[in-house]
Protein backbone atom coordinates (compact mmCIF):
# COMPACT_ATOMS: atom_id res chain seq x y z
CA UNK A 1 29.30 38.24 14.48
CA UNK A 2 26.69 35.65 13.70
CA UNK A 3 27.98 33.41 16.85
CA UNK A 4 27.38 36.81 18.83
CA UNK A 5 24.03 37.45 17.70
CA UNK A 6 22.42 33.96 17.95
CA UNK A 7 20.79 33.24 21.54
CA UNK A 8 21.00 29.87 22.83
CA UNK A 9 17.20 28.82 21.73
CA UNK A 10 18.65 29.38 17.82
CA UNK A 11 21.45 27.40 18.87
CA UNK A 12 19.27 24.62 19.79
CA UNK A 13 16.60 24.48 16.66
CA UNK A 14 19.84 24.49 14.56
CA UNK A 15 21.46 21.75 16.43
CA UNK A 16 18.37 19.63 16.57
CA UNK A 17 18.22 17.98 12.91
CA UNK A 18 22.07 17.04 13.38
CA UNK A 19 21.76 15.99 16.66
CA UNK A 20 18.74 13.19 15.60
CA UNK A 21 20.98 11.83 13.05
CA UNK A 22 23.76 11.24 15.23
CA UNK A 23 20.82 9.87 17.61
CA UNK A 24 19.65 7.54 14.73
CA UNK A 25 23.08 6.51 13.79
CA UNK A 26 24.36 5.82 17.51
CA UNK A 27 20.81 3.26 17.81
CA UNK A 28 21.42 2.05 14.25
CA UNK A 29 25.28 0.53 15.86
CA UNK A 30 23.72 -0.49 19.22
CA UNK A 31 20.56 -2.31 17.51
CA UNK A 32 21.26 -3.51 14.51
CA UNK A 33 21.92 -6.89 15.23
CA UNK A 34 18.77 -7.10 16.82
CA UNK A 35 16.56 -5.24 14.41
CA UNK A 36 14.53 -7.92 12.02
CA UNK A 37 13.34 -5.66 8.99
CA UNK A 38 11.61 -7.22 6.63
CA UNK A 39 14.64 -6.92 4.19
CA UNK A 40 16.67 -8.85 6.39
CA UNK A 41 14.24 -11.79 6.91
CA UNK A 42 13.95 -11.71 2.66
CA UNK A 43 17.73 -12.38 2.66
CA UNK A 44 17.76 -14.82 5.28
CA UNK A 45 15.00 -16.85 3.85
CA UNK A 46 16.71 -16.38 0.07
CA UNK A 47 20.23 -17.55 1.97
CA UNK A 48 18.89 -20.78 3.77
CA UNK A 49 19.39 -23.56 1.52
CA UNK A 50 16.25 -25.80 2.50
CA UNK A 51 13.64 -22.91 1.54
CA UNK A 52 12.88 -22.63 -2.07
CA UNK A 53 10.21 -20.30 -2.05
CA UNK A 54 8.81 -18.06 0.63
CA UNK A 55 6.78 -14.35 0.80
CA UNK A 56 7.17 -11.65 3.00
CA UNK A 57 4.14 -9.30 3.11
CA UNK A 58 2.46 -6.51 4.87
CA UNK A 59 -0.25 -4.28 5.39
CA UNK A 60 -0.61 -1.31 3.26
CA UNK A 61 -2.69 1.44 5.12
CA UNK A 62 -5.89 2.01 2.40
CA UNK A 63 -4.43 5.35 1.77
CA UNK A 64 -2.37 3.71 -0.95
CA UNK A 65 -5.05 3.66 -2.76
CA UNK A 66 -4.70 7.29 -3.21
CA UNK A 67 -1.91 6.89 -5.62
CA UNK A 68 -4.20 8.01 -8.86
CA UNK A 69 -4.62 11.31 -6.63
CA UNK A 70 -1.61 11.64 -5.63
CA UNK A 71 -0.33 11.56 -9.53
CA UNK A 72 -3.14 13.46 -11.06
CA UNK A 73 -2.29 16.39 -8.39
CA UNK A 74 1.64 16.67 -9.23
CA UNK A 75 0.39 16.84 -12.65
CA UNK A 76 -2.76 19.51 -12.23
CA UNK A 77 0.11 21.11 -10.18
CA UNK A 78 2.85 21.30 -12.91
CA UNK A 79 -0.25 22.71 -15.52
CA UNK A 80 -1.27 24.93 -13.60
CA UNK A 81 2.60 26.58 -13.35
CA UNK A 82 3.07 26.66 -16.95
CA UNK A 83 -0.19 27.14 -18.44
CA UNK A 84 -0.24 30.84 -19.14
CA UNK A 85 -4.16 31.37 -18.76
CA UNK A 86 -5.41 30.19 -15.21
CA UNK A 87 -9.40 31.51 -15.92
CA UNK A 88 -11.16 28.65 -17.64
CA UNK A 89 -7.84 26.02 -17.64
CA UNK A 90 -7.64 26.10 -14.02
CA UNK A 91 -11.29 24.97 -13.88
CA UNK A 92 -11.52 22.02 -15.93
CA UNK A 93 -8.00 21.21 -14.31
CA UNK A 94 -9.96 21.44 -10.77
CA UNK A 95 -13.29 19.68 -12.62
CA UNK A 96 -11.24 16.58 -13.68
CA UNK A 97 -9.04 16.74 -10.63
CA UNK A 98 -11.98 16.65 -8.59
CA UNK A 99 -13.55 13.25 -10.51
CA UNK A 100 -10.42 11.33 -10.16
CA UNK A 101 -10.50 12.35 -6.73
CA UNK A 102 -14.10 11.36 -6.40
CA UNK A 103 -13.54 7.93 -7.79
CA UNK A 104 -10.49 7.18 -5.51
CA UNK A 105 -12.64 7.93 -2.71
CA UNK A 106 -15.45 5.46 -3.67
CA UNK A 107 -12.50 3.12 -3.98
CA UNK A 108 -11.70 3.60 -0.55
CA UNK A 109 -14.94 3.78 1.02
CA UNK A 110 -17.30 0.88 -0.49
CA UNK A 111 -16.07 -2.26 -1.68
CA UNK A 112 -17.86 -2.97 -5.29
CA UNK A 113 -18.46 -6.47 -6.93
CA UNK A 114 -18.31 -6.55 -11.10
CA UNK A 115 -22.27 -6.80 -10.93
CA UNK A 116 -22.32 -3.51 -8.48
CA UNK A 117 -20.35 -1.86 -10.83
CA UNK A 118 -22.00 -2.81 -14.18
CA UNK A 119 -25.26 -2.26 -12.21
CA UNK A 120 -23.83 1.85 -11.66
CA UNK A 121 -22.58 1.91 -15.22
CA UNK A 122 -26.10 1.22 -16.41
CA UNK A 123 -27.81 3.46 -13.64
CA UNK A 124 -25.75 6.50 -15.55
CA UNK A 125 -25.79 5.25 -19.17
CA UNK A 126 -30.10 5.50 -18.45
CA UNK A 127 -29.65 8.61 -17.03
CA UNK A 128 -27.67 10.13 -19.58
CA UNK A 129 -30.61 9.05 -22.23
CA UNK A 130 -33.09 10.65 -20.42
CA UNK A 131 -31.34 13.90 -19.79
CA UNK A 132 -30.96 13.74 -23.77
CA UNK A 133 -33.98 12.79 -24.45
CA UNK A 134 -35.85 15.13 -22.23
CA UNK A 135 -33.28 18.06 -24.03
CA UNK A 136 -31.59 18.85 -20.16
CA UNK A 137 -28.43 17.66 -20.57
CA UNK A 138 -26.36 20.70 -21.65
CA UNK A 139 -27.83 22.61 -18.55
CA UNK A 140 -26.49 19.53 -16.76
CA UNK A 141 -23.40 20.14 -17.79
CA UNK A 142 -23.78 23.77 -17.17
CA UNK A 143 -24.40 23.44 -14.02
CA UNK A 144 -20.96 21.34 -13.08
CA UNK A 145 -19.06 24.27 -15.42
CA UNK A 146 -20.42 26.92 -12.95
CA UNK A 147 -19.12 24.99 -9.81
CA UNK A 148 -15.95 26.74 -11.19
CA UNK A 149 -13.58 24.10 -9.30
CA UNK A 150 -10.43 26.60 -9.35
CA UNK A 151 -7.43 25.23 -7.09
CA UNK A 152 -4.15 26.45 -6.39
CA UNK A 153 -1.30 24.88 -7.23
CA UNK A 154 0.36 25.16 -3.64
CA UNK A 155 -2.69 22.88 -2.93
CA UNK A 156 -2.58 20.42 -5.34
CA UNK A 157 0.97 19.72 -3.92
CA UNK A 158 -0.29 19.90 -0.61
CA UNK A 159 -2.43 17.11 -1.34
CA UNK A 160 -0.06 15.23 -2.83
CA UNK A 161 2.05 15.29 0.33
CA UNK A 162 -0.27 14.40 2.74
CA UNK A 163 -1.02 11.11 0.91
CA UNK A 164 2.28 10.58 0.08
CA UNK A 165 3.19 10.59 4.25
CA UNK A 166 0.02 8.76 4.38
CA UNK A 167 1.92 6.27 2.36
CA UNK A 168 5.68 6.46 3.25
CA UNK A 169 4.66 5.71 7.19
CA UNK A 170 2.61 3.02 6.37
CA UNK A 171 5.63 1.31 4.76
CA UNK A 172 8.05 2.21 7.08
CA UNK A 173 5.82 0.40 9.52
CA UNK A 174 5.45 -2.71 6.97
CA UNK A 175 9.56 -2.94 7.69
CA UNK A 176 8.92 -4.20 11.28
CA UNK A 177 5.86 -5.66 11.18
CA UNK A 178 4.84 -7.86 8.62
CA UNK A 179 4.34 -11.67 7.63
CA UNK A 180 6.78 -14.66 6.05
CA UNK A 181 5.26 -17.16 4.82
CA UNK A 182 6.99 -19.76 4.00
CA UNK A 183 6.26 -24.33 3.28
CA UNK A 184 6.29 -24.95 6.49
CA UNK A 185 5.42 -22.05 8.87
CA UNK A 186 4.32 -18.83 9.06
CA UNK A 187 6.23 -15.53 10.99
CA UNK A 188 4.40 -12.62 12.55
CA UNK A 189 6.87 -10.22 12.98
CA UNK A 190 5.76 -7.48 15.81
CA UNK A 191 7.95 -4.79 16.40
CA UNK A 192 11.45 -3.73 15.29
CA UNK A 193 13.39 -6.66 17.59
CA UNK A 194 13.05 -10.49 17.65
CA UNK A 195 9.22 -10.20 19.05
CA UNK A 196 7.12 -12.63 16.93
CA UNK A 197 5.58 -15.95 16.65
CA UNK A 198 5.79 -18.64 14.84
CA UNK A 199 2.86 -20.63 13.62
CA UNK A 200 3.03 -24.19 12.04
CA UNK A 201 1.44 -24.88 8.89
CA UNK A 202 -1.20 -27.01 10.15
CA UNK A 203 -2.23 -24.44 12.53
CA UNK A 204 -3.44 -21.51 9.65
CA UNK A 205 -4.81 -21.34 6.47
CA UNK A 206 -4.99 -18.82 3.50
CA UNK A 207 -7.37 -17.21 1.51
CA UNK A 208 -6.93 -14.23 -1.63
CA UNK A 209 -9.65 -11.90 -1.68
CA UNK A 210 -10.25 -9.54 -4.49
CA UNK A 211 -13.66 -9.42 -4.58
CA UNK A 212 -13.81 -5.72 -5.04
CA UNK A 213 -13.27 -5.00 -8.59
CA UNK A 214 -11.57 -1.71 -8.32
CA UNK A 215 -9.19 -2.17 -5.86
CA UNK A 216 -8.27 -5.42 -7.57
CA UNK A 217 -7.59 -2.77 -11.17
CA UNK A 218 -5.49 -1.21 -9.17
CA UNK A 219 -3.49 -3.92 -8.28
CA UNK A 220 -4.25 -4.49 -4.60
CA UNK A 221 -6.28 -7.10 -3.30
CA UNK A 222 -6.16 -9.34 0.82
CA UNK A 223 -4.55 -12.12 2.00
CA UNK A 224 -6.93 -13.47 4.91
CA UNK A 225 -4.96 -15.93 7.28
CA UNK A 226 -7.25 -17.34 9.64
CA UNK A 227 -5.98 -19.81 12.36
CA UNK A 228 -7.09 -23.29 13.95
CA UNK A 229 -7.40 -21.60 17.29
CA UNK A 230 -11.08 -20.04 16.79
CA UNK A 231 -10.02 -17.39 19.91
CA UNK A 232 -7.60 -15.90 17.50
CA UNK A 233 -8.85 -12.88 15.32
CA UNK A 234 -7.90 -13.33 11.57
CA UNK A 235 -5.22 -11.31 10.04
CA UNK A 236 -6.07 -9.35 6.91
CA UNK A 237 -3.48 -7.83 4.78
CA UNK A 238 -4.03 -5.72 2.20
CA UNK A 239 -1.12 -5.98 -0.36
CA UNK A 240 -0.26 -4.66 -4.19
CA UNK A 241 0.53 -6.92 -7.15
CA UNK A 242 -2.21 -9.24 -5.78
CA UNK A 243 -2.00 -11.25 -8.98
CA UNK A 244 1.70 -12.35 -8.20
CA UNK A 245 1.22 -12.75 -4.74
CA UNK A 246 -1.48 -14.91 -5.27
CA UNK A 247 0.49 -17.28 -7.48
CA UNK A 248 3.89 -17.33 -4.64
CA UNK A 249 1.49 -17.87 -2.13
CA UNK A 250 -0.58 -21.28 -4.03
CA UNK A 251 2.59 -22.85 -4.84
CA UNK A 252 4.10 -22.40 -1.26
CA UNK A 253 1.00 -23.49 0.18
CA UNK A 254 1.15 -26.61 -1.97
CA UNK A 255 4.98 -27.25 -0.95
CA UNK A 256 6.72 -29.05 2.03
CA UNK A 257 10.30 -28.34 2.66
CA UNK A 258 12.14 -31.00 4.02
CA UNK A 259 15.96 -30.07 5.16
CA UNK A 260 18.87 -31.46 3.62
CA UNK A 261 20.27 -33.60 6.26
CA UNK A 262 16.95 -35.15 6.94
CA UNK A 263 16.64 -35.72 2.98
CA UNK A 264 20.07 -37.25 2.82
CA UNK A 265 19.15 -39.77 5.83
CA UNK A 266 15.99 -40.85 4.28
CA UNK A 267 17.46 -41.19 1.24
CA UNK A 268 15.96 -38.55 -1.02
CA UNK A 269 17.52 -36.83 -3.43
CA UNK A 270 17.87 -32.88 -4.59
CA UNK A 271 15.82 -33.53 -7.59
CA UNK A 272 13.22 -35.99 -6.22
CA UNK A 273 9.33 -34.79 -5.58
CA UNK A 274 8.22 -34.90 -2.18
C-alpha cells in the first residue's frame, strides 16, 4: 500500500504546498479588510466622487528592463527545439542572443543621453570604414564566428526564468508599496496594512526624467518627487509607459479638487473651472 510505504517526512513535503494555501487563504479572511493593495486604492480613488483624476505608481526593480532578453531567449529556446541542425544554427542563435543580451545590459548599467548615443553610433560607423578600408574586416567577423556562442536550450529558458522572478517579485512588491497621487495630496503606501503617509500638495513637487534615451525606447522612464522638508531623501520611481504617465501626472498637478459639499456652499457648480 502506498499509505504503508510512505514515512512521515514524505507525508510532510506532500502536505506542505496544500497546507500554504490553506495558510494563505485563512490570512487572506483575517486581513483582508486591512490589506491596501494598490488595486484597491485605484478603485477607491475611481469610486470617490470629488477625485477626477489620480495615478497610482510604483517602482519597477531595473530588471524589467530585461524584457528584450527575456523574449529573445523563449524564442532562441523554441529554435533551437525545432531546428533540425544545431551545428552552425545554434551559433548564430547564441551570436545574436548574446548582442541583444549585450545591449540590455548597457541599458541597465549606464544611462546614455541622444548625443552619447549618436556619439557611439559614429565611434562604430568610423570603425567599420577603417576595418574596410584597411581590408580586416572579414577576419573581424571571423573572429566573432569562431567564439562559436552554442547554448542550450534548457538555458535559454533558464534565463528567461530568472528574469522573469526578477520581474514578477518586483511587482508583487509594487502591490503594497507604491504611490497615489492625486490634486490634492500624495500617498506613500508602506507595507501590506494601513502604514503610510500622507503628504499635502504644497509640501512635494514632481519631476519626469527620461533623460536616458534607451530606457525611455523602451518605454520606462522616473518620476522624481522631492519634498519641502530638505531632511527628506527624494523618492525615485522608475515606471513603464512613461509617456502616459507623464501626461496623468501634468494635468493632476495642474488640478485642485474641491469636494462637493464645499462646492455647493460656495456656490460653484459641477461644470464651473476652478
Amino acid at each position: 500500500m502506498l499509505a504503508e510505504a510512505w514515512t512521515w517526512q514524505k507525508w510532510m513535503v506532500f502536505s506542505l504546498p496544500f497546507a500554504l494555501v490553506v495558510l494563505g487563504v485563512a490570512a487572506w479572511f483575517v486581513l483582508r479588510k486591512t490589506i491596501r493593495t494598490r488595486g484597491r486604492v485605484n478603485r477607491s480613488l475611481r469610486e470617490d466622487p470629488d477625485i477626477n483624476e489620480w495615478l497610482v505608481v510604483f517602482n519597477w526593480s531595473r530588471k524589467v528592463l530585461y524584457l528584450p532578453t527575456v523574449l529573445a531567449s523563449v524564442l532562441a529556446a523554441v529554435l533551437m527545439y525545432f531546428l533540425p541542425e544545431r551545428g552552425l544554427h545554434a551559433t548564430i542563435i547564441g551570436g545574436v542572443w548574446l548582442g541583444v543580451f549585450f545591449l540590455n545590459f548597457l541599458v541597465d548599467e549606464y544611462e546614455m543621453s541622444v548625443k552619447v548615443l549618436l556619439i557611439i553610433v559614429l565611434c562604430v560607423f568610423l570603425l567599420v570604414l577603417w576595418l574596410v578600408f584597411m581590408d580586416w574586416l572579414h577576419p573581424f567577423a571571423r573572429l566573432f564566428r569562431h567564439l562559436g556562442v552554442a547554448i542550450s536550450p534548457t538555458v535559454y529558458l533558464l534565463v528567461a526564468g530568472m528574469f522573469l522572478i526578477a520581474i514578477a517579485i518586483s511587482w508583487l512588491r509594487g502591490l503594497f508599496y507604491y504611490v497615489a497621487i492625486t490634486p490634492n495630496y500624495l500617498n506613500i503606501q508602506i507595507g501590506p496594512t494601513e502604514t503610510g503617509e500622507q503628504v499635502s500638495r504644497e509640501e512635494y513637487s514632481t519631476r519626469v526624467d527620461t533623460g536616458d534615451f534607451l530606457e525611455r525606447l523602451l518605454g520606462y522612464g522616473r518620476i522624481i518627487i522631492t519634498f519641502a522638508d530638505q531632511r527628506r531623501q527624494p523618492l525615485v520611481l522608475l515606471v513603464g509607459r512613461i509617456g502616459t504617465v507623464a501626461s496623468r501626472l501634468e494635468s493632476i498637478r495642474g488640478k485642485l479638487a474641491v469636494d462637493r459639499y464645499q462646492a455647493h456652499r460656495e456656490g460653484i457648480g459641477p461644470s464651473d473651472d476652478i
